[in-house]
Every structure is written in structure tokens, then in C-alpha cells.
C-alpha atoms as a PDB file:
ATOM      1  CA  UNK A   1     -49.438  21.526   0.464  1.00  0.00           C
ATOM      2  CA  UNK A   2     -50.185  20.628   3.789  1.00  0.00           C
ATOM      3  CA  UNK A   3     -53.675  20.265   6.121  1.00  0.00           C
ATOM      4  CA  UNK A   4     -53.973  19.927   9.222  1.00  0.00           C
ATOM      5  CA  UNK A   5     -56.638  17.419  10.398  1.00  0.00           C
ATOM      6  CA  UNK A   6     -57.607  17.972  13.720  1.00  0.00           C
ATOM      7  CA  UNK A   7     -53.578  17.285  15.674  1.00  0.00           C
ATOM      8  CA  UNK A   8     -52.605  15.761  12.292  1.00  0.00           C
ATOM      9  CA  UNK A   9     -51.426  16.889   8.861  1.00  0.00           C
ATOM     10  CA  UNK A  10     -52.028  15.755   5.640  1.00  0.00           C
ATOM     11  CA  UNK A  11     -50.021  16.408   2.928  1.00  0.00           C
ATOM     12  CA  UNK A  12     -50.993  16.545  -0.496  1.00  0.00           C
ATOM     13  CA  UNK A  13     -48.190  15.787  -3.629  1.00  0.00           C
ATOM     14  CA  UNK A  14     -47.460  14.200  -6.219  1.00  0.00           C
ATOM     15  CA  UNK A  15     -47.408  10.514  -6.695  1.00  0.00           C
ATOM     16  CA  UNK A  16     -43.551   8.971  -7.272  1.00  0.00           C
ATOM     17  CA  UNK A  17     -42.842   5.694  -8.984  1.00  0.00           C
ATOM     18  CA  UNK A  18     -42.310   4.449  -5.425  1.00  0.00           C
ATOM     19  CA  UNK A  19     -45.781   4.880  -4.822  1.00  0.00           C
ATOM     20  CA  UNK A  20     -47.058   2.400  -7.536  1.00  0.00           C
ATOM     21  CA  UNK A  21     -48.021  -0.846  -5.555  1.00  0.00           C
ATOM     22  CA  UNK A  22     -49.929   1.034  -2.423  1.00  0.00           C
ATOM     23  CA  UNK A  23     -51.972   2.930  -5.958  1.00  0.00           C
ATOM     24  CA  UNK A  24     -52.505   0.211  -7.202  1.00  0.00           C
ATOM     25  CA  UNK A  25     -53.788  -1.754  -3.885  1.00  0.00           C
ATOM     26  CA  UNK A  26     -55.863   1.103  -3.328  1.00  0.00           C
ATOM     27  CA  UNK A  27     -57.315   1.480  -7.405  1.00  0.00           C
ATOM     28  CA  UNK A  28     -58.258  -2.649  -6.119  1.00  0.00           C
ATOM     29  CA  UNK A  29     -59.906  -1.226  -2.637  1.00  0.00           C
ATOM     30  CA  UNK A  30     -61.864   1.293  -5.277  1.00  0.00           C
ATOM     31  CA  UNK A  31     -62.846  -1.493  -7.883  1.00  0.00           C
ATOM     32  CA  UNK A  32     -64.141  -3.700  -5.066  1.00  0.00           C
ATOM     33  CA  UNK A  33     -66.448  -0.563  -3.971  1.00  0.00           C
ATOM     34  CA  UNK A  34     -67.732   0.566  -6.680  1.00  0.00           C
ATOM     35  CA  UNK A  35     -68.828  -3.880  -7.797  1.00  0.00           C
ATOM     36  CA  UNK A  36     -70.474  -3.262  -4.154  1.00  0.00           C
ATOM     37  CA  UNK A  37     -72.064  -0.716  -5.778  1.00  0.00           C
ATOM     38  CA  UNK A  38     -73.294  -2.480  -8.797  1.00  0.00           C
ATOM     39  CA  UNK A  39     -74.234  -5.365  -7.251  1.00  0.00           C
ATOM     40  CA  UNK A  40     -76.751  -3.133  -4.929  1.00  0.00           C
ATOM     41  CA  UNK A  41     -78.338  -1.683  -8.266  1.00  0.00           C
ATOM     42  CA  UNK A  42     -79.111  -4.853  -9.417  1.00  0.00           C
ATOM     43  CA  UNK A  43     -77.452  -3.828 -12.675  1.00  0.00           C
ATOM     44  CA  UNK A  44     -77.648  -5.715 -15.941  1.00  0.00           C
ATOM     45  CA  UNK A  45     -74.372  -4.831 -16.376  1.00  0.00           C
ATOM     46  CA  UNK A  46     -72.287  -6.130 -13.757  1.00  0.00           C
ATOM     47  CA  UNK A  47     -70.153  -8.284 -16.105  1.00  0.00           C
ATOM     48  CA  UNK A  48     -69.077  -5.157 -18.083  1.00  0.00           C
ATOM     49  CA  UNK A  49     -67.345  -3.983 -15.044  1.00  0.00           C
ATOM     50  CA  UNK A  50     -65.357  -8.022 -14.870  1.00  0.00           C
ATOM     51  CA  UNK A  51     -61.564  -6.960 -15.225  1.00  0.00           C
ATOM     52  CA  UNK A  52     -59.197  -9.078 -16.855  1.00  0.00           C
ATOM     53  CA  UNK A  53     -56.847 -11.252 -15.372  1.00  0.00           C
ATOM     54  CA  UNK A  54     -53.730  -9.202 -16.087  1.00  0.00           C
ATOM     55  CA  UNK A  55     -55.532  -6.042 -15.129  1.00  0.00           C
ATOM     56  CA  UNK A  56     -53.389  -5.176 -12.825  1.00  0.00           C
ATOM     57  CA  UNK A  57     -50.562  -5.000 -15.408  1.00  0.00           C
ATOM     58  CA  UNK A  58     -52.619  -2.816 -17.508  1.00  0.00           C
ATOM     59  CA  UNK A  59     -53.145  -0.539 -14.010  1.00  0.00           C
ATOM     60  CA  UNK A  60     -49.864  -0.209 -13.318  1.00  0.00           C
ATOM     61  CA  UNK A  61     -48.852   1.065 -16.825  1.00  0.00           C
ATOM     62  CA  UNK A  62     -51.856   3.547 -16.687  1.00  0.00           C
ATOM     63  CA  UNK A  63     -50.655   4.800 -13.714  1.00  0.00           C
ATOM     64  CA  UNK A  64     -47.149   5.313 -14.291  1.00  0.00           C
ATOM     65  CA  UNK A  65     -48.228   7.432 -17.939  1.00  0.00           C
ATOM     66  CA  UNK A  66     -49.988   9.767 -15.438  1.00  0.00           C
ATOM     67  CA  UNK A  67     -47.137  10.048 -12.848  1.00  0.00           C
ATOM     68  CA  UNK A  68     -44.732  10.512 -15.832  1.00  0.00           C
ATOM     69  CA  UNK A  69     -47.284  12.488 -18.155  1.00  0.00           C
ATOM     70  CA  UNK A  70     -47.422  16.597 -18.614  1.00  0.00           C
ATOM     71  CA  UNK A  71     -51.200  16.258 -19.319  1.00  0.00           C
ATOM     72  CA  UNK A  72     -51.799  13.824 -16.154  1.00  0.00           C
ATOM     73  CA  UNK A  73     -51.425  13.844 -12.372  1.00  0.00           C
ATOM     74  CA  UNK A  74     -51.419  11.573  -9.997  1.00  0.00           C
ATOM     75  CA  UNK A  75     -51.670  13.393  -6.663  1.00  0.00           C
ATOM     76  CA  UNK A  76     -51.463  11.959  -3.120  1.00  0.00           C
ATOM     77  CA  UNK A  77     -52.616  12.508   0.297  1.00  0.00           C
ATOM     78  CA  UNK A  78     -50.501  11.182   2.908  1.00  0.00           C
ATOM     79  CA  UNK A  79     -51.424  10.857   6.955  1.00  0.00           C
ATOM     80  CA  UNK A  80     -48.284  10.689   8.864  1.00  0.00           C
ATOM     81  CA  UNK A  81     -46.732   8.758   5.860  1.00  0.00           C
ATOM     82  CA  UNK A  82     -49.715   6.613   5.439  1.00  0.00           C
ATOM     83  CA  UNK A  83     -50.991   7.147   2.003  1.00  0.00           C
ATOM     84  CA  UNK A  84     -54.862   8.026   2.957  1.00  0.00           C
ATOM     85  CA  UNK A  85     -56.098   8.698  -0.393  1.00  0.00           C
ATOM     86  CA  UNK A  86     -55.515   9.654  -4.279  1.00  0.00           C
ATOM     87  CA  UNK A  87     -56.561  11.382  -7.151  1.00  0.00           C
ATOM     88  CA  UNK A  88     -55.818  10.978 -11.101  1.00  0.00           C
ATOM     89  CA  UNK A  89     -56.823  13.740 -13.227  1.00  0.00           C
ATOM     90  CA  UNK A  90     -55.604  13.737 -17.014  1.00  0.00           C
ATOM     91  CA  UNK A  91     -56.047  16.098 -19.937  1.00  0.00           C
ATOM     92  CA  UNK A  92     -57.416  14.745 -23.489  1.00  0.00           C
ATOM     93  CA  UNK A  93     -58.858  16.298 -26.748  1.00  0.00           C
ATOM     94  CA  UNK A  94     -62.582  16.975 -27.084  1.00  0.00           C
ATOM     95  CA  UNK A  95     -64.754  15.748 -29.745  1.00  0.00           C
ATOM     96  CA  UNK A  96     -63.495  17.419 -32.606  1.00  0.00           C
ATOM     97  CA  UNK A  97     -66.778  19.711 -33.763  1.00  0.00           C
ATOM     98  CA  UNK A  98     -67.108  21.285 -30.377  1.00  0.00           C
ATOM     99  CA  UNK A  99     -65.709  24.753 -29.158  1.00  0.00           C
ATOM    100  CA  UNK A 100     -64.289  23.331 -26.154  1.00  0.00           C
ATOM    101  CA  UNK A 101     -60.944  21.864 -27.774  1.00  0.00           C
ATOM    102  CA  UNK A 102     -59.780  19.786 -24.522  1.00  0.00           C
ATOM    103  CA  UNK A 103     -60.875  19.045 -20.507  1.00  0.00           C
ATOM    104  CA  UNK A 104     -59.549  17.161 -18.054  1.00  0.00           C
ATOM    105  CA  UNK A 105     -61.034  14.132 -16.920  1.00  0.00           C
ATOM    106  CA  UNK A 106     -61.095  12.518 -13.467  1.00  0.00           C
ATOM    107  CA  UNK A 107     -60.643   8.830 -13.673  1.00  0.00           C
ATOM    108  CA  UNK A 108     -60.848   8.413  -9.879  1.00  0.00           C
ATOM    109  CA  UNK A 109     -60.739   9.416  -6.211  1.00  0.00           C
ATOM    110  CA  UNK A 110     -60.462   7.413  -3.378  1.00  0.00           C
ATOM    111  CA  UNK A 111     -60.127   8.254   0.087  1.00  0.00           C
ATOM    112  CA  UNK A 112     -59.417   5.374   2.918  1.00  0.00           C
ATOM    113  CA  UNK A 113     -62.512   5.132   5.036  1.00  0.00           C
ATOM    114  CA  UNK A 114     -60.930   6.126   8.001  1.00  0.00           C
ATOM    115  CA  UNK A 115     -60.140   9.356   6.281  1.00  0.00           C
ATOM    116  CA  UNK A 116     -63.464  10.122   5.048  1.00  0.00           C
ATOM    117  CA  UNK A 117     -65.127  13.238   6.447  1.00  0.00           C
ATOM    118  CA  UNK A 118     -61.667  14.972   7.080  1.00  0.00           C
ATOM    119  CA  UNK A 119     -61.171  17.329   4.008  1.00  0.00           C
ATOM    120  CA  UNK A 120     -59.157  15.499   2.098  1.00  0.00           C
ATOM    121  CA  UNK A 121     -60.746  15.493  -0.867  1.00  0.00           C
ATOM    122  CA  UNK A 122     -61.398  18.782  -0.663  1.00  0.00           C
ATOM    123  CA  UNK A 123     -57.684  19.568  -0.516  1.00  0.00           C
ATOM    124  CA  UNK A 124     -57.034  17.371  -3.870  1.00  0.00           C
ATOM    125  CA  UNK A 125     -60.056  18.794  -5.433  1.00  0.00           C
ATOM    126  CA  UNK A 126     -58.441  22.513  -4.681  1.00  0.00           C
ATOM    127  CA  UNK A 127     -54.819  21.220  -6.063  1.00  0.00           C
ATOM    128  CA  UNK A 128     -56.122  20.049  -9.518  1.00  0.00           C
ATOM    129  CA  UNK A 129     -58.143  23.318  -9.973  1.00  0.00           C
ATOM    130  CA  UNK A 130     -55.004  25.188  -9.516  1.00  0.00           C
ATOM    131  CA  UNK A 131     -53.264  22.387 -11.927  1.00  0.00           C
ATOM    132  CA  UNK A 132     -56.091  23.439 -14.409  1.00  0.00           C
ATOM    133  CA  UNK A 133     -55.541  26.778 -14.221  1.00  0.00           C
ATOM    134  CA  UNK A 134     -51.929  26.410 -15.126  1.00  0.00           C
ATOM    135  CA  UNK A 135     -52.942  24.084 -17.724  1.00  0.00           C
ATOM    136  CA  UNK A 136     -55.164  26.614 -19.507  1.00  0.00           C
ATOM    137  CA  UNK A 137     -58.128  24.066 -19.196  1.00  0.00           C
ATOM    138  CA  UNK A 138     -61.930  25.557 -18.493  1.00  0.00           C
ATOM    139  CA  UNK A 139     -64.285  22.326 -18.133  1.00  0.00           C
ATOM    140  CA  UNK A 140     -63.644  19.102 -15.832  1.00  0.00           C
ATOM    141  CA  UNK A 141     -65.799  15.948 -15.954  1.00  0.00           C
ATOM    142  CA  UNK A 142     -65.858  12.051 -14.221  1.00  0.00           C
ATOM    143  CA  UNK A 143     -68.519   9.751 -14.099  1.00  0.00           C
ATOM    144  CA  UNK A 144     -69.606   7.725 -11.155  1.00  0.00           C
ATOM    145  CA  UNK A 145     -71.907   5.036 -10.855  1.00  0.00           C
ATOM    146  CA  UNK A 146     -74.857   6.597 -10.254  1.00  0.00           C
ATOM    147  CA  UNK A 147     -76.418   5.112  -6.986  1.00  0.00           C
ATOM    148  CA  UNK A 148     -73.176   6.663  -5.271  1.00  0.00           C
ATOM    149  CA  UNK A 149     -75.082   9.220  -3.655  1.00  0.00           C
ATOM    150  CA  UNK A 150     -72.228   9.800  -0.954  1.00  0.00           C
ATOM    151  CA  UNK A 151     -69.781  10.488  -3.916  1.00  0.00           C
ATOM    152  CA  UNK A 152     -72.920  12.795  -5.997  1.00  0.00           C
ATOM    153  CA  UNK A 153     -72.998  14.902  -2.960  1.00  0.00           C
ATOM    154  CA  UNK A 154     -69.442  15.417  -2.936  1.00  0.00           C
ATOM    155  CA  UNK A 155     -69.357  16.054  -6.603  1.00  0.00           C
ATOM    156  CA  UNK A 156     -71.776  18.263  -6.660  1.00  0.00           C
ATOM    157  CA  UNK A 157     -70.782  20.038  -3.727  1.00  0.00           C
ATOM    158  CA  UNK A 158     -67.782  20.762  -5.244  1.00  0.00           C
ATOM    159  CA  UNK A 159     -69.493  22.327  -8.191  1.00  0.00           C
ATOM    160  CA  UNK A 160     -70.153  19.322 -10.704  1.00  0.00           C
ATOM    161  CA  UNK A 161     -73.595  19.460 -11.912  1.00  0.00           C
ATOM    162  CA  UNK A 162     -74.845  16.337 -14.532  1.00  0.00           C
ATOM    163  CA  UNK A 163     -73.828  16.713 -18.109  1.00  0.00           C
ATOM    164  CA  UNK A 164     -74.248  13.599 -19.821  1.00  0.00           C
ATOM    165  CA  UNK A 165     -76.136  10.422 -18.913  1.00  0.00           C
ATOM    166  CA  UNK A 166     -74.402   6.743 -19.895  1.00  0.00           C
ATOM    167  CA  UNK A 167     -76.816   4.026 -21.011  1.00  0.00           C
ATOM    168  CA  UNK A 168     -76.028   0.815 -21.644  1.00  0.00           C
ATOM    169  CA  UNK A 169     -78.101  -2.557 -22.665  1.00  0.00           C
ATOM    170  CA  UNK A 170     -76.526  -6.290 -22.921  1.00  0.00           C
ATOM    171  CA  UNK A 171     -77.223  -7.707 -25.572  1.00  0.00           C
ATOM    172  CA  UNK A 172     -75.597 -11.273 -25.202  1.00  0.00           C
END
């Protein structure tokens, strides 16, 4: 698929092995954010958010499942070769006493921050619909941290509404 941004075009496809290091630099650039995030919030639980020391390791592996994986996809958006942002979308089995047998979860989106405002996530947002059309799947969810009101607004403008609400208490 390809966009045009104002002179420009973006393309959107999927990620290649190639791509691996500039995800995973970028899956860093969205870990540092979202800390920024936590550390505004004041939350108690900063220090379950503390990655491990051979995280990246563990990234990388993640990763190349979904780039390799029928029931994942890694997709990419790409600025005059410039990799400006990315999307990972997987499928996985619902709680077994429900109706609604599988969905596909959104483990993250990040766009560069000189691409924010252009569309871009719209465009990936539009490719994984279409992915979960092919893929027979009816129900999408992702959680966010939840004073992210830039990426709320986004979320919900894209038709996310809030399901579920995460609490968590630290008990050591």
C-alpha cells in the first residue's frame, strides 16, 4: 500500500528479517515513552515495567515469531526508506468459556515523532482490519497506559471503546 503524505509517500508492508535491529531500536524508543509515562503518573508500579537485562534478546525472538508467524504481523511504514513507524498485531485463543473463540491483540504501535499527525497510523490501522477480515477474526483489543490520552484519542477514534480495566497493587 502506499500514502502519500503531503509530496511524500509512505508505504506500508510487511516487516522482513532485515528489519529486526531498526524494530527493535524503535520497540526501545517505545519502552522509554511509555516509563515517561509512568513516571508522570506517579505509579506504584514503575518497577513492574523494569525489563531484564537480556530483554532485548527476548525482543528480538518475539519479533521474528510475528514476522515468521500466520497468526502475527509485523507491518511497517516506511518514509522514503526511513522506517517511520510499526505495528504488531497477533492472533491468540480466548478464554475458553466465552463465545468469542479467538481476537487479535495489538502489542504495540509506534510512530516516529516526526511522523505523528500524518496518517500513518491510520494507514496500519486500515491494513490489519483488512488482515482480520481475511483472518476470520471479529474483536481486536490493546491496552495502553492509561494517562496516554494522545494514544486514547487515537484509539478511540479509530473505534476502540474500554473493555476491561487492569489493576494492580505491590505488595513487596
Amino acid at each position: 500500500m502506499v500514502v502519500l503524505i503531503s509530496k511524500y509517500m509512505i508505504v506500508i508492508r510487511k516487516a522482513r528479517l532485515k528489519d529486526i535491529d531498526t524494530l527493535i531500536s524503535l520497540e526501545n524508543e517505545l519502552y522509554d515513552t511509555q516509563v515517561e509515562y509512568l513516571k508522570e503518573s506517579k505509579s506504584q508500579n514503575l518497577d513492574d515495567f523494569s525489563l531484564k537485562k537480556n530483554s532485548n534478546t527476548f525482543l528480538k525472538k518475539f519479533i521474528l515469531k510475528m514476522i515468521r508467524s500466520k497468526n502475527g504481523l509485523v507491518l511497517i511504514a516506511e518514509f522514503e526508506k526511513e522506517i517511520a513507524g510499526y505495528l504488531i498485531i497477533f492472533i491468540k485463543k480466548n478464554i475458553p468459556i466465552f463465545k468469542l473463540e479467538k481476537l487479535a491483540e495489538i502489542t504495540d504501535v509506534y510512530i516516529k515523532e516526526e511522523f505523528r499527525g500524518t496518517g500513518i497510523s491510520n494507514k496500519l490501522r486500515d491494513e490489519i482490519l483488512n488482515w482480520c477480515k481475511i483472518k476470520k477474526i471479529s474483536s481486536i483489543t490493546l491496552d495502553m497506559l492509561p494517562n496516554n490520552i494522545h494514544a486514547k484519542m487515537i484509539y478511540e477514534k479509530w473505534g476502540f471503546t474500554e473493555f476491561l480495566i487492569e489493576m494492580r497493587m505491590r505488595i513487596a
